[in-house]
C-alpha atoms as a PDB file:
ATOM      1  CA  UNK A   1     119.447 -80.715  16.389  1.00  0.00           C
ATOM      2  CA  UNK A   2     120.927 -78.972  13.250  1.00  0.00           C
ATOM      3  CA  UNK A   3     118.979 -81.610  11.014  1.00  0.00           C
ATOM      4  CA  UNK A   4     116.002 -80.779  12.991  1.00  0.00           C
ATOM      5  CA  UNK A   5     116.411 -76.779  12.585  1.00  0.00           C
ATOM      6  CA  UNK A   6     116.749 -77.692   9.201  1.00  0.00           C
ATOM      7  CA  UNK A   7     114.087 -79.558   8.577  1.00  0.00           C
ATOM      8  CA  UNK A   8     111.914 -77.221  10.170  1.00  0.00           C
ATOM      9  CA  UNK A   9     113.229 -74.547   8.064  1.00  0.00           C
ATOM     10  CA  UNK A  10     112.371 -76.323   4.837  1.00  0.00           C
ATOM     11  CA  UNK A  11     108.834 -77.097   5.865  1.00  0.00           C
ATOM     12  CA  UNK A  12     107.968 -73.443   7.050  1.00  0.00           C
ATOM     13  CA  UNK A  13     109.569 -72.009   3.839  1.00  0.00           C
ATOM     14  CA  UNK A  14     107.500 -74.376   1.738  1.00  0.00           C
ATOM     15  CA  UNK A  15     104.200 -73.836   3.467  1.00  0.00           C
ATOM     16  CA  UNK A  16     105.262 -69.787   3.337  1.00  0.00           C
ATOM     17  CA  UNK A  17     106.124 -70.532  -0.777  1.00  0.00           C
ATOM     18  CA  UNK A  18     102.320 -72.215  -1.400  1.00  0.00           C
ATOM     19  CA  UNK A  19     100.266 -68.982  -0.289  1.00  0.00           C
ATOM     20  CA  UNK A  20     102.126 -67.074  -2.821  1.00  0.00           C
ATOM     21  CA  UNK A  21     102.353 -69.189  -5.913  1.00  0.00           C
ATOM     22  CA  UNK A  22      98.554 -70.487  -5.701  1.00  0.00           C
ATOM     23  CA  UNK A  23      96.756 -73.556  -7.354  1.00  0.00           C
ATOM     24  CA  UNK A  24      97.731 -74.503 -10.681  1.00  0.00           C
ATOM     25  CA  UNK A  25      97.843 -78.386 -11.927  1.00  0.00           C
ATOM     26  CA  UNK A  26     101.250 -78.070 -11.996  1.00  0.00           C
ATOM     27  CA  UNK A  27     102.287 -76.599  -8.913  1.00  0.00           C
ATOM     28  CA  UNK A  28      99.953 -79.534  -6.965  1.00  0.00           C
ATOM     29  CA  UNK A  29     102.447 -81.867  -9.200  1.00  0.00           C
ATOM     30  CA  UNK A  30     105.400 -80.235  -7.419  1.00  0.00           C
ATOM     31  CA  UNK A  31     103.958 -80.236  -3.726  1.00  0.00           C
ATOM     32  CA  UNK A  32     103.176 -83.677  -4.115  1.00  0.00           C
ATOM     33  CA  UNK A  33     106.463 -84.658  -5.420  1.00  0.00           C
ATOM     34  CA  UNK A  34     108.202 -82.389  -2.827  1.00  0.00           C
ATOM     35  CA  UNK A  35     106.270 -83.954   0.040  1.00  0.00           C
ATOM     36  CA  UNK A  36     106.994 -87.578  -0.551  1.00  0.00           C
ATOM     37  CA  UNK A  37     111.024 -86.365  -0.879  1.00  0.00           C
ATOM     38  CA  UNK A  38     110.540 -85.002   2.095  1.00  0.00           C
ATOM     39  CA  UNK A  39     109.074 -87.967   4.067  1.00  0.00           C
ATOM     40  CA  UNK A  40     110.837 -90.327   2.240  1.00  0.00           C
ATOM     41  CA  UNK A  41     114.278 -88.212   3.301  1.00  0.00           C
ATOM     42  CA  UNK A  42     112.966 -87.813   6.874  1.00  0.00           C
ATOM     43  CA  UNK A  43     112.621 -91.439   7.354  1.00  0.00           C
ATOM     44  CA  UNK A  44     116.081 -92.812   5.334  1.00  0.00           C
ATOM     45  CA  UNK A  45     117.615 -90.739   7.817  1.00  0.00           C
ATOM     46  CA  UNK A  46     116.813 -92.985  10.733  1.00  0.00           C
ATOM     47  CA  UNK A  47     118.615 -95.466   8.871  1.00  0.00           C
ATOM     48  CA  UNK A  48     115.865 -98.266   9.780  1.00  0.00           C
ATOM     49  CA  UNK A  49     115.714 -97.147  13.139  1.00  0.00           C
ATOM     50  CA  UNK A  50     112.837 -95.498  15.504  1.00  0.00           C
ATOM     51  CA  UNK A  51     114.429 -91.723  15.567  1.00  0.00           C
ATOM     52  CA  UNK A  52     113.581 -89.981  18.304  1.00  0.00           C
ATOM     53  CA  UNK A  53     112.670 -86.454  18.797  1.00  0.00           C
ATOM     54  CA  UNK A  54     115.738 -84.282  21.000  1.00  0.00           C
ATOM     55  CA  UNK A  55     114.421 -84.503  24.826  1.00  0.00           C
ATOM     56  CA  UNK A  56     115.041 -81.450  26.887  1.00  0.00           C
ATOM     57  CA  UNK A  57     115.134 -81.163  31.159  1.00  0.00           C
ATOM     58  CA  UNK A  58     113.066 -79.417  33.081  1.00  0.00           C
ATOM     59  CA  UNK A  59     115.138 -76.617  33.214  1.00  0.00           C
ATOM     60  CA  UNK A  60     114.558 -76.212  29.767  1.00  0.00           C
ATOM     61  CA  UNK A  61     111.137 -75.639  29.890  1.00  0.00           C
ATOM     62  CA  UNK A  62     109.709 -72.034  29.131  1.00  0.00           C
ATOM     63  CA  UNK A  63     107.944 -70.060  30.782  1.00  0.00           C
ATOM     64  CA  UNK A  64     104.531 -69.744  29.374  1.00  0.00           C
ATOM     65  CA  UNK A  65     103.549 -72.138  26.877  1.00  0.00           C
ATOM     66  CA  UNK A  66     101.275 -69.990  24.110  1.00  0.00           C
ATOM     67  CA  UNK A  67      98.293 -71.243  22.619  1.00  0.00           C
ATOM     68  CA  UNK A  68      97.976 -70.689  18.563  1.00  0.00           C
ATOM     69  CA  UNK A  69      94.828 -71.386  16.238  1.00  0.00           C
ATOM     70  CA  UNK A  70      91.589 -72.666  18.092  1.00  0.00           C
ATOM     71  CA  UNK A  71      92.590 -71.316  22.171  1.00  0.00           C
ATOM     72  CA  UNK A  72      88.846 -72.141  23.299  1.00  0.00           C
ATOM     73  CA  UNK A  73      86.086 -74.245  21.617  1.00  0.00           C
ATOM     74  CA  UNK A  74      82.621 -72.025  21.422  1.00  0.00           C
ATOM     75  CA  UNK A  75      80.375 -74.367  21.545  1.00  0.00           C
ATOM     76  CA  UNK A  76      77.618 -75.330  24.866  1.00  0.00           C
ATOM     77  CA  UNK A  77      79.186 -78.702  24.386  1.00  0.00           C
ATOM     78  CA  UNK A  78      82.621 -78.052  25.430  1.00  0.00           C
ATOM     79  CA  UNK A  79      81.554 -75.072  27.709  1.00  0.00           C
ATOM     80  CA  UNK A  80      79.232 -77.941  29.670  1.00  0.00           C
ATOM     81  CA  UNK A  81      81.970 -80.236  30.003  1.00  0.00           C
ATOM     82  CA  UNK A  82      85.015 -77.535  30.545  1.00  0.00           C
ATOM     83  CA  UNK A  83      82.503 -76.824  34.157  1.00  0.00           C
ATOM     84  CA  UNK A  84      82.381 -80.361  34.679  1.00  0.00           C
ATOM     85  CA  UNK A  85      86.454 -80.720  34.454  1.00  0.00           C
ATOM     86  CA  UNK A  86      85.926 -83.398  31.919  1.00  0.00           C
ATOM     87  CA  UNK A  87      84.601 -85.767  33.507  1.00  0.00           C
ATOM     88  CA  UNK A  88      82.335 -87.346  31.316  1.00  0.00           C
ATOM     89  CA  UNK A  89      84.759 -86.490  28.349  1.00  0.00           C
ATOM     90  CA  UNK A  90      85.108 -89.507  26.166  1.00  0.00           C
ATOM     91  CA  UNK A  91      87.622 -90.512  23.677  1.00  0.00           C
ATOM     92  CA  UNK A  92      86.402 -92.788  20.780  1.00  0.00           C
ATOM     93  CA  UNK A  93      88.170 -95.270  19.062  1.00  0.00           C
ATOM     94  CA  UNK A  94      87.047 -96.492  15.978  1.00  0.00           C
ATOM     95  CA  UNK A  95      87.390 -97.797  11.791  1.00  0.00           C
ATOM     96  CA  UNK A  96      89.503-100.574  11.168  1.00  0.00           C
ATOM     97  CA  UNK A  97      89.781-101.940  14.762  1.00  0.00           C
ATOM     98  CA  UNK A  98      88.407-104.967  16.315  1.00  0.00           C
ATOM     99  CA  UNK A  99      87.352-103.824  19.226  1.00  0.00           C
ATOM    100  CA  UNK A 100      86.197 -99.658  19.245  1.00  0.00           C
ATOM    101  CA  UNK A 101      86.832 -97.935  22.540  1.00  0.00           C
ATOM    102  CA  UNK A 102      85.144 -95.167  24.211  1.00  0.00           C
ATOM    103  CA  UNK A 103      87.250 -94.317  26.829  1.00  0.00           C
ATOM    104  CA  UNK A 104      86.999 -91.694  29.647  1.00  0.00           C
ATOM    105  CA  UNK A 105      89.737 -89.129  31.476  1.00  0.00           C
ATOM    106  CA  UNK A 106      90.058 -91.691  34.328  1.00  0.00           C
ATOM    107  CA  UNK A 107      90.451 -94.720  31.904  1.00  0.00           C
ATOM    108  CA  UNK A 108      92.942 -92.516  30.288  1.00  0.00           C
ATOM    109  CA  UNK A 109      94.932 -91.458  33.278  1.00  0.00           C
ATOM    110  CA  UNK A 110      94.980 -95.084  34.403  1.00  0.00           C
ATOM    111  CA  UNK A 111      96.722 -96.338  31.151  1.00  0.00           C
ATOM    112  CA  UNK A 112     100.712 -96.427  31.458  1.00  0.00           C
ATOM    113  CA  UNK A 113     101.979 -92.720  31.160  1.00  0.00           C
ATOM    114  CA  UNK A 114     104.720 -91.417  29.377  1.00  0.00           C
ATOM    115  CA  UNK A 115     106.229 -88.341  30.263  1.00  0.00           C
ATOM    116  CA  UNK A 116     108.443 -86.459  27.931  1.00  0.00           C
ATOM    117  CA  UNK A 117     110.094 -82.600  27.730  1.00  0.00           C
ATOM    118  CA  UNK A 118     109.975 -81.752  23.821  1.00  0.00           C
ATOM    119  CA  UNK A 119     110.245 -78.854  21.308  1.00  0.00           C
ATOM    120  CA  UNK A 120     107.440 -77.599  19.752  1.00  0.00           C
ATOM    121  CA  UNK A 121     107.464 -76.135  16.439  1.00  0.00           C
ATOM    122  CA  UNK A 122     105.190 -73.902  14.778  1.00  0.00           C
ATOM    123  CA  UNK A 123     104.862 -73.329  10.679  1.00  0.00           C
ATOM    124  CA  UNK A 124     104.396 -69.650  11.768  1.00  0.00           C
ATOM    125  CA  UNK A 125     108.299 -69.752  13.170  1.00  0.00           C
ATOM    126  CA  UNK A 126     107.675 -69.312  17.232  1.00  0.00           C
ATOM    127  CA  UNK A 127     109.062 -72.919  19.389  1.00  0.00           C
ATOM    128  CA  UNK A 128     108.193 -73.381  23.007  1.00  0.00           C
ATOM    129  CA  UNK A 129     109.555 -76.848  25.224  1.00  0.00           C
ATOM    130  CA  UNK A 130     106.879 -78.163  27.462  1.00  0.00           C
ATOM    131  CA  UNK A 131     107.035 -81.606  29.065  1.00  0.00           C
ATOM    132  CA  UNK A 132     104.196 -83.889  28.328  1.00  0.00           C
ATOM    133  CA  UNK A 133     102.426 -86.330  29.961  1.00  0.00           C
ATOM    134  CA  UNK A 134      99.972 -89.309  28.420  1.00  0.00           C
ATOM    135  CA  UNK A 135      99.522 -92.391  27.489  1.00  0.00           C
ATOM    136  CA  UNK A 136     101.746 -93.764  23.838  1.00  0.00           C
ATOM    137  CA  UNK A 137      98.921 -94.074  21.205  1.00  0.00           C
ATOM    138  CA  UNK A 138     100.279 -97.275  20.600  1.00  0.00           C
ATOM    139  CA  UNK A 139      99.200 -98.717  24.025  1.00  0.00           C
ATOM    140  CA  UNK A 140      95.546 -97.614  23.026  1.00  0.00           C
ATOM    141  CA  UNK A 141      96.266 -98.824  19.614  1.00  0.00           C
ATOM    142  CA  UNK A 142      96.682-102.433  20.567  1.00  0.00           C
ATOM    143  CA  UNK A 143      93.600-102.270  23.148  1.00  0.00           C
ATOM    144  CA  UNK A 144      91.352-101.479  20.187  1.00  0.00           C
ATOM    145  CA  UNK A 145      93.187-104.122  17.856  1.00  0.00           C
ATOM    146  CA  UNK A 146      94.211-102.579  14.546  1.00  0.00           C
ATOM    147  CA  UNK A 147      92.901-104.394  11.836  1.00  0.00           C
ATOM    148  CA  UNK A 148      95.025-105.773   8.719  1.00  0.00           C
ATOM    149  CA  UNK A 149      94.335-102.249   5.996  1.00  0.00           C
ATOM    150  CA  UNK A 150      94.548 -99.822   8.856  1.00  0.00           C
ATOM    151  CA  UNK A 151      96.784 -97.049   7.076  1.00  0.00           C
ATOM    152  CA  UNK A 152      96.422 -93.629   8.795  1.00  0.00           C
ATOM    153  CA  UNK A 153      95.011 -92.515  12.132  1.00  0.00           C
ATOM    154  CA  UNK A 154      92.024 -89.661  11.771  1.00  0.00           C
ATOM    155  CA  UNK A 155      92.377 -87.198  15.009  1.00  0.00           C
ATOM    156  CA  UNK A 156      88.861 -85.610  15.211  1.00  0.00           C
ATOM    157  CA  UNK A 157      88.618 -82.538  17.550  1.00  0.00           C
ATOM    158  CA  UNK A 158      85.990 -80.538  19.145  1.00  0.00           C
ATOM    159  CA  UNK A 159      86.640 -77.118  17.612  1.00  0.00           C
ATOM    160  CA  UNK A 160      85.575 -76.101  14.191  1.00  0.00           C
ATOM    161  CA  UNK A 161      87.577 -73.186  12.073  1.00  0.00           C
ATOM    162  CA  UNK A 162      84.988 -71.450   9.630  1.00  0.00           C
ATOM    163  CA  UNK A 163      82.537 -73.286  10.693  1.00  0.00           C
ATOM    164  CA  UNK A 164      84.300 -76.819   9.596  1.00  0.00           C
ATOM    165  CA  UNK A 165      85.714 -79.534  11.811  1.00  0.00           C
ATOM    166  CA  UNK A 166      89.069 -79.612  12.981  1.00  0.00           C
ATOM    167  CA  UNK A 167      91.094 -82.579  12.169  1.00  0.00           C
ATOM    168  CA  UNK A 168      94.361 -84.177  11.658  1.00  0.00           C
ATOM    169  CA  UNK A 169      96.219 -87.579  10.692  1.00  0.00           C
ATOM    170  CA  UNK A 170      99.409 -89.516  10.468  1.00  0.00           C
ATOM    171  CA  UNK A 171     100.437 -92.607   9.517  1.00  0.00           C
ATOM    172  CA  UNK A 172     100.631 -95.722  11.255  1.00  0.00           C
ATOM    173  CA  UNK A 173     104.878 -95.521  11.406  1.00  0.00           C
ATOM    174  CA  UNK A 174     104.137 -91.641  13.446  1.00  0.00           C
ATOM    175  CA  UNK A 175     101.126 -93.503  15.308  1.00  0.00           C
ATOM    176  CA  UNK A 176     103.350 -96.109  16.710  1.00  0.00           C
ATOM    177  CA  UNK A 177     106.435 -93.953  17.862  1.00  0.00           C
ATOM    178  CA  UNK A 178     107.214 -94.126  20.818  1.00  0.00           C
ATOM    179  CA  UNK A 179     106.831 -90.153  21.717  1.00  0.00           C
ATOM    180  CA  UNK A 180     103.755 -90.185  19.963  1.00  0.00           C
ATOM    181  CA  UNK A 181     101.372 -89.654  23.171  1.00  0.00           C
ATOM    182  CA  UNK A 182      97.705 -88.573  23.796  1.00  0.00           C
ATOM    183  CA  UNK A 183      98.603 -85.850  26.247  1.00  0.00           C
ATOM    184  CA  UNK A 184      96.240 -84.822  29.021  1.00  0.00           C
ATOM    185  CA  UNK A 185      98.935 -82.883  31.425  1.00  0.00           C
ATOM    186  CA  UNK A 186     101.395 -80.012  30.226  1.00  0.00           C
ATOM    187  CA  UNK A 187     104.288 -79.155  32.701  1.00  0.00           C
ATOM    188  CA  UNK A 188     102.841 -81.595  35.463  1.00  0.00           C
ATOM    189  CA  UNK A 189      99.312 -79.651  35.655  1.00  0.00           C
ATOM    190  CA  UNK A 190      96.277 -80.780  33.573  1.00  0.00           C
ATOM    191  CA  UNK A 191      95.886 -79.135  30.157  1.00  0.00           C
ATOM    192  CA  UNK A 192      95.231 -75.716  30.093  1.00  0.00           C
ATOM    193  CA  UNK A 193      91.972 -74.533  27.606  1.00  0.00           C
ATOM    194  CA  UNK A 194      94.233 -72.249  25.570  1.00  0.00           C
ATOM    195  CA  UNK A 195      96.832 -75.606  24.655  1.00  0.00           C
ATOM    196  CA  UNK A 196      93.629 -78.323  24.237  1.00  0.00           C
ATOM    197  CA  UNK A 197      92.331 -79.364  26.938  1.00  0.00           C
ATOM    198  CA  UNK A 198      91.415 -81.668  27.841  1.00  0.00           C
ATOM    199  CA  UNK A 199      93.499 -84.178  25.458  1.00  0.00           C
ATOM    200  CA  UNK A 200      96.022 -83.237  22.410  1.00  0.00           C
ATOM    201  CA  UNK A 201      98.109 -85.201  20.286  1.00  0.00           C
ATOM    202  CA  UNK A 202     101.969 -84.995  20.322  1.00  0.00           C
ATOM    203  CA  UNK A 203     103.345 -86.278  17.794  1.00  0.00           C
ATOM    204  CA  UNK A 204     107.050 -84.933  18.169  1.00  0.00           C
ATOM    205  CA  UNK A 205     108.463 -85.339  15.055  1.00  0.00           C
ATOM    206  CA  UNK A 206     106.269 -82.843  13.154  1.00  0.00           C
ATOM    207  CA  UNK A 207     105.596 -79.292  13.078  1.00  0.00           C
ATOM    208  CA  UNK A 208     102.848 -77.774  15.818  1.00  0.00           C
ATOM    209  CA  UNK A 209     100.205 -77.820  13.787  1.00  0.00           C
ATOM    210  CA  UNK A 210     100.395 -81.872  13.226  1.00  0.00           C
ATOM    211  CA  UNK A 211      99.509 -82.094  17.108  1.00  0.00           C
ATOM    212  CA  UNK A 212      95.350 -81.330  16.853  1.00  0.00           C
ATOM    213  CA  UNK A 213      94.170 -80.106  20.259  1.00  0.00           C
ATOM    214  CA  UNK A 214      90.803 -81.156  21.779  1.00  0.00           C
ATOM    215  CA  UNK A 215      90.538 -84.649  21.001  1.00  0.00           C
ATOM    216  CA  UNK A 216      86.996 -86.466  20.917  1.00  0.00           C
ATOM    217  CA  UNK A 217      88.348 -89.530  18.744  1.00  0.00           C
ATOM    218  CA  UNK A 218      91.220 -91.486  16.557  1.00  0.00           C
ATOM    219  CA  UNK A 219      89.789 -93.335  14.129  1.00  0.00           C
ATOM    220  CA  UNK A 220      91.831 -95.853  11.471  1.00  0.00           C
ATOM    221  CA  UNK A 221      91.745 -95.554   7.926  1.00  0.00           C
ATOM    222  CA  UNK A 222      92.573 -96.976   4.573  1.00  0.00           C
ATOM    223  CA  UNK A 223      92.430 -93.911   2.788  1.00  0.00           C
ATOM    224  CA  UNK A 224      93.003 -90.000   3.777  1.00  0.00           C
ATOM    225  CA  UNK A 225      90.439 -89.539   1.035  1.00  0.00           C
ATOM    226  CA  UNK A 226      87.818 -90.268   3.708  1.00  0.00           C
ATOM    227  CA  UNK A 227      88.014 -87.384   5.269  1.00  0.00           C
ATOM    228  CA  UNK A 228      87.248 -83.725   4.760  1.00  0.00           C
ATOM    229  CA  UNK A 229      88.829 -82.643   1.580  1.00  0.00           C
ATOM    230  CA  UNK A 230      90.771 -85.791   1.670  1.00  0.00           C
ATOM    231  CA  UNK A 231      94.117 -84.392   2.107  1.00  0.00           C
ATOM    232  CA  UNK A 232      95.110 -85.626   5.379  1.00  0.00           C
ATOM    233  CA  UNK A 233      93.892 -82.542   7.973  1.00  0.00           C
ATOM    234  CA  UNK A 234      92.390 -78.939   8.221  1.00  0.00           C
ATOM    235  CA  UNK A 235      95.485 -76.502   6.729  1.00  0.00           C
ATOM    236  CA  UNK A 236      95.859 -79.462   4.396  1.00  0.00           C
ATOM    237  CA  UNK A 237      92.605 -79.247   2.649  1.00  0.00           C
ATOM    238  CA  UNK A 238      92.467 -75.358   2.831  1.00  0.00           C
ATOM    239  CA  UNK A 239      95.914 -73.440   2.910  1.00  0.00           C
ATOM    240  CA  UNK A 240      98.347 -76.064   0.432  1.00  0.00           C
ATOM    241  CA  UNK A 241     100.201 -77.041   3.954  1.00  0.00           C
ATOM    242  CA  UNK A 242     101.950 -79.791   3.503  1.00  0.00           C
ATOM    243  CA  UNK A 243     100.433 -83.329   4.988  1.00  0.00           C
ATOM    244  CA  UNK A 244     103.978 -84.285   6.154  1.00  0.00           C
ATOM    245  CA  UNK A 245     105.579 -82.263   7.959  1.00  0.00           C
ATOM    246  CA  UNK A 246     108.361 -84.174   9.630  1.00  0.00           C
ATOM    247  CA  UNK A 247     110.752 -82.088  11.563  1.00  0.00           C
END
């Protein structure tokens, strides 16, 4: 836990440090540099084993889980399918995959389920523990069939920010952990509007905003250069956060 606090720490500070100093060659140079340290540290800590984020019981859960960024999605779209309670909601899966899925809130449900009571961390400093339900990503992962080149996964999401769409990533290592879920139920109850509904990533090992809310599709990539600005997600490519943000 203290190696978690501290980790947390560092990445806040950092993202707090890169609205104040502002873009210069050199300071990308440093953020760069500072990022791989920080995965590379993050990782030689598990020592060549799957580290898992602390667990918490239900007693530990708080009371009111707040929303932050996006809370609704303003768009006909999601107001037409919010009415409906998802049902015709689909999840695509697609890139470098063999087989591209489109798969619905039933087909998701009926997937094995993993249920887990986490921390959540936000870069702004706030934490809350929920406990999360879905299925791993790496169950859906092997139904697709990653193909050989498949580096990051894309999360593409339903709301826009300033009128651009909302996205995030990770790498295949954060795709395949084992408490890295497509969640569709927060504290037993489907997924409130305000926290994503009606499917958000958690991937626990990263700070709050590395879990994009209002998921339409995962899709595999060679590149993050793909993708929006080509840094890896939203803040990324506009505020100078940092694309790993391991906690």
């Amino acid at each position: 836990m203290k190696r978690r606090n501290f980790l947390a720490a560092m990445g806040a500070a950092f993202v707090a440090g890169c609205s104040k100093i502002g873009d210069s060659e050199l300071f990308g140079s440093v953020v760069d540099t500072a990022e791989s340290w920080h995965r590379g540290i993050h990782r030689a800590l598990g020592m060549g084993r799957i580290t898992m984020a602390p667990e918490f019981t239900r007693a530990d859960i708080s009371p009111f889980f707040r929303g932050n960024g996006s809370t609704n999605v303003e768009t006909p779209e999601y107001a037409e399918a919010l009415a409906g309670g998802f049902a015709q909601w689909q999840l695509a899966v697609t890139g470098l995959v063999d087989n591209p899925l489109s798969l619905s809130m039933d087909d998701i449900r009926a997937l094995p389920q993993r249920t887990q009571i986490t921390r959540h961390d936000c870069v702004e400093g706030w934490s809350a523990i929920g406990e999360w339900t879905g299925p791993q990503l790496s169950a859906i992962l092997d139904m697709a069939g990653v193909e050989d080149g498949a580096n990051f996964a894309i999360f593409h999401c339903a709301d826009k920010l300033s009128g651009a769409d909302y996205y995030e990533s990770c790498d295949m290592d954060d795709a395949r952990h084992p408490q890295t879920i497509v969640a569709h139920l927060l504290n037993g109850e489907r997924l409130p509007v305000i926290n994503g509904a009606p499917l958000r990533m958690r991937i626990e090992r990263q700070l709050g905003y590395k879990h994009p809310k209002y998921l339409t599709g995962i899709e595999l990539v060679s590149s993050l250069e793909q993708v929006g600005d080509g840094k890896g997600g939203y803040w990324e490519d506009r505020a100078g956060y940092q694309w790993y943000a391991g906690i």
